[in-house]
N, C-alpha and C. Protein backbone atom coordinates (compact mmCIF):
# COMPACT_ATOMS: atom_id res chain seq x y z
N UNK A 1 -7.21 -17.78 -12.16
CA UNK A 1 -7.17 -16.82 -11.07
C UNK A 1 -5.90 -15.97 -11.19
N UNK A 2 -5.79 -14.34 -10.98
CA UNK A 2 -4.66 -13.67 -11.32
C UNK A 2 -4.37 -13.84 -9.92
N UNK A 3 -2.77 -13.68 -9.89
CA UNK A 3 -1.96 -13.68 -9.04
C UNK A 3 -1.29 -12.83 -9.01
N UNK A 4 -0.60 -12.36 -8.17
CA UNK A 4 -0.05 -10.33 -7.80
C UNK A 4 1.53 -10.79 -7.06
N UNK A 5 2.16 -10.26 -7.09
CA UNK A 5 3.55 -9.23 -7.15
C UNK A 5 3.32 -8.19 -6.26
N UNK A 6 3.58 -8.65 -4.73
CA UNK A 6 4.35 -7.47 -3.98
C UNK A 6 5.59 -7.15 -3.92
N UNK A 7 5.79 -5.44 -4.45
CA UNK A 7 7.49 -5.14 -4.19
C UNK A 7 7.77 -3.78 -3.62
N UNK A 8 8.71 -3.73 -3.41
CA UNK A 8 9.13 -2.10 -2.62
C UNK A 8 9.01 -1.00 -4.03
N UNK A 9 8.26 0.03 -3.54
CA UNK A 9 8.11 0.97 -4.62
C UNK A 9 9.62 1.28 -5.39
N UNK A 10 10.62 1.49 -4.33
CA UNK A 10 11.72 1.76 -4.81
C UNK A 10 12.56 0.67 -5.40
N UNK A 11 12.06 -0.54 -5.65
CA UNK A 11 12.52 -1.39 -6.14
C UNK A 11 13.74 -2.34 -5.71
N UNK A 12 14.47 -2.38 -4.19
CA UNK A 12 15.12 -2.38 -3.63
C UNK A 12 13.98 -3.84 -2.60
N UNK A 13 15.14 -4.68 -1.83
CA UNK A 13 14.63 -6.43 -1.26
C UNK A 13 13.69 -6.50 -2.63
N UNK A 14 13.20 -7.70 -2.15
CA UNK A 14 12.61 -9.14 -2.60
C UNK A 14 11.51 -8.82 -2.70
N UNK A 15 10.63 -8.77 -4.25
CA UNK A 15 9.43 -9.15 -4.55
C UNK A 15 8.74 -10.99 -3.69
N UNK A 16 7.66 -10.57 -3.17
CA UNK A 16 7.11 -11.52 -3.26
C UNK A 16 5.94 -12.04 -3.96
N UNK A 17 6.03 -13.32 -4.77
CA UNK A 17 5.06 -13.64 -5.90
C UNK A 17 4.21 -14.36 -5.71
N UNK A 18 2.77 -14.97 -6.68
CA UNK A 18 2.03 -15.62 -6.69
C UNK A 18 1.57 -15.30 -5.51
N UNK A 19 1.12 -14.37 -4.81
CA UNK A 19 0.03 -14.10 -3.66
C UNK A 19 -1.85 -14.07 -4.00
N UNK A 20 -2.60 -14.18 -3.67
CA UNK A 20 -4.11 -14.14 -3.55
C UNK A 20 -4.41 -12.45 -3.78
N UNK A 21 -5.50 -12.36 -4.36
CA UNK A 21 -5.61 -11.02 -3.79
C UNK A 21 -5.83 -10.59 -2.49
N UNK A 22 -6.34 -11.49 -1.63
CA UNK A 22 -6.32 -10.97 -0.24
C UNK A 22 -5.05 -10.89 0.28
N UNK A 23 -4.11 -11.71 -0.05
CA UNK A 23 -2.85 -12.08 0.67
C UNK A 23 -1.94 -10.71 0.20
N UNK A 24 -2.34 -10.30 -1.55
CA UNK A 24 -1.73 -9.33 -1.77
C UNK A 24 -2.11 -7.87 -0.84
N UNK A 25 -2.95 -7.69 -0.81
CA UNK A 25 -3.54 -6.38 0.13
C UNK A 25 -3.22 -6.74 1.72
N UNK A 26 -3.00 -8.02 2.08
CA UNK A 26 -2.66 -8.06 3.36
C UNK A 26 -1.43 -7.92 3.61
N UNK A 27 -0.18 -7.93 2.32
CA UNK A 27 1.11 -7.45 2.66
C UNK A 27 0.95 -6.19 2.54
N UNK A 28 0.18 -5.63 1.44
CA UNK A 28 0.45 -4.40 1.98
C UNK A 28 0.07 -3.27 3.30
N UNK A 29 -1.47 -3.74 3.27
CA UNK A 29 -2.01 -2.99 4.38
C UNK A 29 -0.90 -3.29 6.10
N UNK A 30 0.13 -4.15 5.70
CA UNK A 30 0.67 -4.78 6.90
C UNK A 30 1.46 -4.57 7.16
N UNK A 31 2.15 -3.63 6.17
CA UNK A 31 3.90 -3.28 5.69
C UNK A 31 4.70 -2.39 6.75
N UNK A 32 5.93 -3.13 7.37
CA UNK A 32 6.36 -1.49 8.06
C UNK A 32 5.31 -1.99 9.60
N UNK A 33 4.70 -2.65 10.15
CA UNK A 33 4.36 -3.04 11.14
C UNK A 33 2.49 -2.16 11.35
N UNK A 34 1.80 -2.00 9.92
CA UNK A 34 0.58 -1.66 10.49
C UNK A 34 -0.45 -2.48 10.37
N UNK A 35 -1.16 -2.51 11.23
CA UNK A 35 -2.50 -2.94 11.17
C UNK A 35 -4.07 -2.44 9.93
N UNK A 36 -4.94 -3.63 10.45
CA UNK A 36 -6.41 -3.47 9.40
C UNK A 36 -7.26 -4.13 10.01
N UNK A 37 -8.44 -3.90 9.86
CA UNK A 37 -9.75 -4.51 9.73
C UNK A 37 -10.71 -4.05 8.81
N UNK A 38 -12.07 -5.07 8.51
CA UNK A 38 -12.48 -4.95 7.44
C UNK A 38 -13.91 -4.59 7.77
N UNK A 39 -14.18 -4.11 8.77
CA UNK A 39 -15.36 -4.12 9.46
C UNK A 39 -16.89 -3.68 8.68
N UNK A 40 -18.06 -4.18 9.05
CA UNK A 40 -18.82 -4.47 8.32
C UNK A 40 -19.98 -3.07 9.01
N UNK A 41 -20.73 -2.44 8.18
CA UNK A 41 -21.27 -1.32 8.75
C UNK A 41 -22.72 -1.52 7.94
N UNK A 42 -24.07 -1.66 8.88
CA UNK A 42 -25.47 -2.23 8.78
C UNK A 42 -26.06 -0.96 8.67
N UNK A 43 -25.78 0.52 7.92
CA UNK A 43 -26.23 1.42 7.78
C UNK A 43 -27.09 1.75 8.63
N UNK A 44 -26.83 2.13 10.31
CA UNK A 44 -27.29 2.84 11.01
C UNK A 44 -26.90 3.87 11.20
N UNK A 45 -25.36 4.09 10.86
CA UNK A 45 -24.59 5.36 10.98
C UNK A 45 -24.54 6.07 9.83
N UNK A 46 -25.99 6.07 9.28
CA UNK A 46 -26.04 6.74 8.22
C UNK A 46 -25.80 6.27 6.57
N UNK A 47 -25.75 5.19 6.39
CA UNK A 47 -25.25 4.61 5.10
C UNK A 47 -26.54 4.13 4.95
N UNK A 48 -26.77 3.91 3.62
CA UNK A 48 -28.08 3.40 3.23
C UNK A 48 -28.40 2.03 3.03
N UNK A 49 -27.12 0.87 3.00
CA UNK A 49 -27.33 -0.21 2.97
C UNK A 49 -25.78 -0.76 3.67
N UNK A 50 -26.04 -1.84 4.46
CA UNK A 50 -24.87 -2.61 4.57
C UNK A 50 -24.01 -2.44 3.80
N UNK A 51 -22.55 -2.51 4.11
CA UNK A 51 -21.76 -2.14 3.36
C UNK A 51 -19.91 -2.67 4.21
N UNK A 52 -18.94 -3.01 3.50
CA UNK A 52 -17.84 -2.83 4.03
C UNK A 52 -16.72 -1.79 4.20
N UNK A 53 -16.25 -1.78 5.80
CA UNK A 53 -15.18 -0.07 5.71
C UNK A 53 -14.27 -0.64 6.29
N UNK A 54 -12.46 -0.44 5.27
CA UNK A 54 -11.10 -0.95 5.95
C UNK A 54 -11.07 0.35 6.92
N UNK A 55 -10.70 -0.43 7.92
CA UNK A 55 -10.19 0.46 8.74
C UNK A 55 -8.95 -0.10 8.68
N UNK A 56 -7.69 1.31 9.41
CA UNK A 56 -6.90 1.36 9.39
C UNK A 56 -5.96 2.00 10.18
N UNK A 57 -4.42 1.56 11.12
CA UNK A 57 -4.19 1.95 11.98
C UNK A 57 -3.35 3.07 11.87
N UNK A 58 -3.24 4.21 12.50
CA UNK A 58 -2.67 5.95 12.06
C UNK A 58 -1.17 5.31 12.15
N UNK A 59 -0.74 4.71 13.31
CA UNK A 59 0.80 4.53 13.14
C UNK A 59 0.94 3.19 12.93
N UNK A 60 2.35 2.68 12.98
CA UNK A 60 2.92 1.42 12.85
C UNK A 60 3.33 1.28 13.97
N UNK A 61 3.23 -0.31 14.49
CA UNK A 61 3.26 -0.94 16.13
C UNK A 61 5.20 -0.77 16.36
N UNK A 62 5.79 -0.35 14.98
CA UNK A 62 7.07 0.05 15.46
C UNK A 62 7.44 1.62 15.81
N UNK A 63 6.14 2.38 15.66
CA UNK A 63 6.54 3.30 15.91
C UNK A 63 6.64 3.58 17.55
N UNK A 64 6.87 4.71 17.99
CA UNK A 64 6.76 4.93 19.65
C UNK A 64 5.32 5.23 19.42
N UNK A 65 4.58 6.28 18.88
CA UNK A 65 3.21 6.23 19.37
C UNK A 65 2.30 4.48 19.14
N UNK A 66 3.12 3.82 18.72
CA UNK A 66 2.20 2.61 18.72
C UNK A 66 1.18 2.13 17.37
N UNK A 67 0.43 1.10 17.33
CA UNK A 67 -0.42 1.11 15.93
C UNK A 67 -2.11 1.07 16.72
N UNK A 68 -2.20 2.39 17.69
CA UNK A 68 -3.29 2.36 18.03
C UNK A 68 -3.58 3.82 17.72
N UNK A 69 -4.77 4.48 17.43
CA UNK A 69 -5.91 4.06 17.34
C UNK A 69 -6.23 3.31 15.81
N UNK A 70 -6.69 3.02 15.53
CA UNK A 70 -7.66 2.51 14.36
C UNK A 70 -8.79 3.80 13.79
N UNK A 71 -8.53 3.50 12.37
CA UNK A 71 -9.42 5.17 11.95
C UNK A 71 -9.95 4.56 10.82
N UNK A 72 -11.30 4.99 10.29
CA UNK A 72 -11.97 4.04 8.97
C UNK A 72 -11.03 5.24 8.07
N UNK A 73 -10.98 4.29 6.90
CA UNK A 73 -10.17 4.63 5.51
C UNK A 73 -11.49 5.34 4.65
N UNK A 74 -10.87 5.78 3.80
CA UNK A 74 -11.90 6.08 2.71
C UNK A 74 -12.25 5.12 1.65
N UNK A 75 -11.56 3.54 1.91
CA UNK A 75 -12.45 2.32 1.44
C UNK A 75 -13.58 1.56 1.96
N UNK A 76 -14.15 1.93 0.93
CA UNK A 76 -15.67 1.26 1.46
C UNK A 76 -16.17 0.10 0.08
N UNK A 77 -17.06 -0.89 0.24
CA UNK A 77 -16.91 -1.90 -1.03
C UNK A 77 -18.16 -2.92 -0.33
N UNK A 78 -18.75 -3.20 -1.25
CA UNK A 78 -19.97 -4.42 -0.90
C UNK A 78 -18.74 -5.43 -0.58
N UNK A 79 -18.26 -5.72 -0.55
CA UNK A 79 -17.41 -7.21 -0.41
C UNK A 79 -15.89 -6.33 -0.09
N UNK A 80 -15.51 -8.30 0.83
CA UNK A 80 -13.75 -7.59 1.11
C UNK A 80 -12.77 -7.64 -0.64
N UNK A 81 -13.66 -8.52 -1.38
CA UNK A 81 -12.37 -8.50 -2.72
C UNK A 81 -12.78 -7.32 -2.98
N UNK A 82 -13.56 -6.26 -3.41
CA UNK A 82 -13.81 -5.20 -3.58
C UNK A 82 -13.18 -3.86 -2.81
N UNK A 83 -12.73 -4.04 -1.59
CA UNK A 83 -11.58 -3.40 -1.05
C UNK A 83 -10.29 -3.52 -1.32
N UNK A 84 -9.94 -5.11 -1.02
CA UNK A 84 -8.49 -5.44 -1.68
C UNK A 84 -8.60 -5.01 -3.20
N UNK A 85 -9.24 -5.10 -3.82
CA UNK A 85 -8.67 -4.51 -5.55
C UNK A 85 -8.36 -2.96 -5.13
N UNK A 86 -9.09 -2.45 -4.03
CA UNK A 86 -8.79 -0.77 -4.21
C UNK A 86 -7.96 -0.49 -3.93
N UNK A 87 -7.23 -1.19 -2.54
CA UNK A 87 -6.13 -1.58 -2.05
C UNK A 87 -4.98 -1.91 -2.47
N UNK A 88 -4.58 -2.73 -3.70
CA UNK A 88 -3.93 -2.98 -4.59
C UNK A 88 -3.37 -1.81 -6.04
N UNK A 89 -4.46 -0.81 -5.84
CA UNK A 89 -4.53 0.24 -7.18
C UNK A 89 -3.81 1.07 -6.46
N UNK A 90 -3.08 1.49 -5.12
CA UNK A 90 -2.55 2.41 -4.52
C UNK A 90 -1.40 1.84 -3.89
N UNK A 91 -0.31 2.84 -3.93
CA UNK A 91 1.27 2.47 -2.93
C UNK A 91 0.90 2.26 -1.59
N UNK A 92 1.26 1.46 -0.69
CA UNK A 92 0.92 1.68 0.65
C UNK A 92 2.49 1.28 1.31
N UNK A 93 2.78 2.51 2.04
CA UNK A 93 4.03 2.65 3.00
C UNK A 93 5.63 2.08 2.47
N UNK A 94 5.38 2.42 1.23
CA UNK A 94 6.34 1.92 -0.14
C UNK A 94 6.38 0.89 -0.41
N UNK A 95 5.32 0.44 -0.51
CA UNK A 95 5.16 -0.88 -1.35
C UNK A 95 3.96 -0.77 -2.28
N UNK A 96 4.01 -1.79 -3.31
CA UNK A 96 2.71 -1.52 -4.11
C UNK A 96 2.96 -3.45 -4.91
N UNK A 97 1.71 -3.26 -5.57
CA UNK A 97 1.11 -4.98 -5.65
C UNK A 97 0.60 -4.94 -7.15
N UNK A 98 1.31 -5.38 -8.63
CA UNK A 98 0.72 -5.98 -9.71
C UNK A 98 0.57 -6.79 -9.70
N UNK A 99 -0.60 -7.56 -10.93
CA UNK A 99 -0.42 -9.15 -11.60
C UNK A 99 0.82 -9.41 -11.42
N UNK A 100 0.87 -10.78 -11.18
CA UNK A 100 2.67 -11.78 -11.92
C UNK A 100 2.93 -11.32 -13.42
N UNK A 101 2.02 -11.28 -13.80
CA UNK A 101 2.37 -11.48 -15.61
C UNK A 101 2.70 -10.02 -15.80
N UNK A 102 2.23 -8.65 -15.14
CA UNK A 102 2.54 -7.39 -15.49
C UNK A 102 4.12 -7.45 -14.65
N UNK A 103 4.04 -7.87 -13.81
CA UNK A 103 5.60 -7.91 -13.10
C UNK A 103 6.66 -8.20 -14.03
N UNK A 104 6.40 -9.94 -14.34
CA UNK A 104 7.67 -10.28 -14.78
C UNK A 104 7.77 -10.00 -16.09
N UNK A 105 6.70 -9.58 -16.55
CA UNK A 105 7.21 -8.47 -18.00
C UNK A 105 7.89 -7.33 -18.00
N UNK A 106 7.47 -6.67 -17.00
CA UNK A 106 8.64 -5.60 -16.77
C UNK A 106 9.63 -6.06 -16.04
N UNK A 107 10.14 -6.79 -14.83
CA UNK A 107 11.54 -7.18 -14.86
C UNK A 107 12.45 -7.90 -16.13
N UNK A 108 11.49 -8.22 -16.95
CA UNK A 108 12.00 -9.01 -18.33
C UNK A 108 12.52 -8.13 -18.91
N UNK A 109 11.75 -6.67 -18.99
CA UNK A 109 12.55 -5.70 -19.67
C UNK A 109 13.41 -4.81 -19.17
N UNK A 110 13.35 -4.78 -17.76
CA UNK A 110 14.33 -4.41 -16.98
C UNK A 110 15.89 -4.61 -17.27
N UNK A 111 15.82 -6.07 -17.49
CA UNK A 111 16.88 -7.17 -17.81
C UNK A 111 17.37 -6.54 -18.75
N UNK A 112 16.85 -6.97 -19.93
CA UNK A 112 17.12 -6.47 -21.12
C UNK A 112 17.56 -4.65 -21.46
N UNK A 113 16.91 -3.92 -21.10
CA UNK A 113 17.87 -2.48 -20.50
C UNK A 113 19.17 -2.64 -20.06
N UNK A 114 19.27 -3.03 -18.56
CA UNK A 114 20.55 -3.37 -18.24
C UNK A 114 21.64 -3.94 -19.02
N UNK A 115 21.00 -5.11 -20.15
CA UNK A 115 22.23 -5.81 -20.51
C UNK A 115 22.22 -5.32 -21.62
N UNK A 116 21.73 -3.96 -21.96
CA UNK A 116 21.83 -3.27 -24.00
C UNK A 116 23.07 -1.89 -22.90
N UNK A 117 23.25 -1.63 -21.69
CA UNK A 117 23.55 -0.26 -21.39
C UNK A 117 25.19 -1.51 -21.26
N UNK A 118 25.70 -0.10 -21.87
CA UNK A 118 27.81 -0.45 -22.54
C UNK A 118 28.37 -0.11 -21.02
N UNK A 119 29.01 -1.15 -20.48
CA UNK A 119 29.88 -0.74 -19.84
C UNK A 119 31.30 -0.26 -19.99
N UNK A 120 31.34 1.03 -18.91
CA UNK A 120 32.86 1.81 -19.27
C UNK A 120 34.00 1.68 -17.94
């Protein structure tokens, strides 16, 4: 089972590792104080078959306008892992989510940068 790497886009605090893919899309969709749901839509409103839509809240519950209303996203997916992967392919509110193994390969080479650059 792959395991994901949430970190601040800007690379700044604490990666957190070995998350689920749900767990990974739930830090992010969560980041910064916003809300989600995954709500399930029986194609009466026009869709042709059952189907799943993240919804998602316009602000963050730290903002003053609040984390209300709730607005459907432009993810839609037969299944919730099928959202969370879409979820995962995009930055959300500066954060973003790889594999462990794509992570700590690049902090590996991170490392290694840092310790080839000469200090003056």
């Amino acid at each position: 089972m792959t395991t994901y790497t949430v970190y601040r886009s800007d690379d700044s605090g604490n990666a957190t590792q070995r998350l689920t893919l749900e767990e990974a899309a739930q830090a992010l969709l969560t980041a910064d104080g916003h809300d989600y749901e995954i709500r399930l839509e029986d194609g009466t409103a026009g869709s042709k078959w059952p189907r799943f839509v993240l919804w998602i809240t316009q602000f963050s519950r730290n903002s003053p306008l609040g984390s209300r209303p709730m607005v459907a996203s432009r993810f839609i997916g037969a299944s919730h892992a099928e959202i969370y992967e879409a979820v995962l392919s995009e930055e959300w509110h500066g954060f973003q989510a790889v594999p462990d193994a794509d992570y700590d390969l690049n902090f590996a080479e991170r490392l290694t940068d840092s310790e080839e650059e000469p200090t003056t």
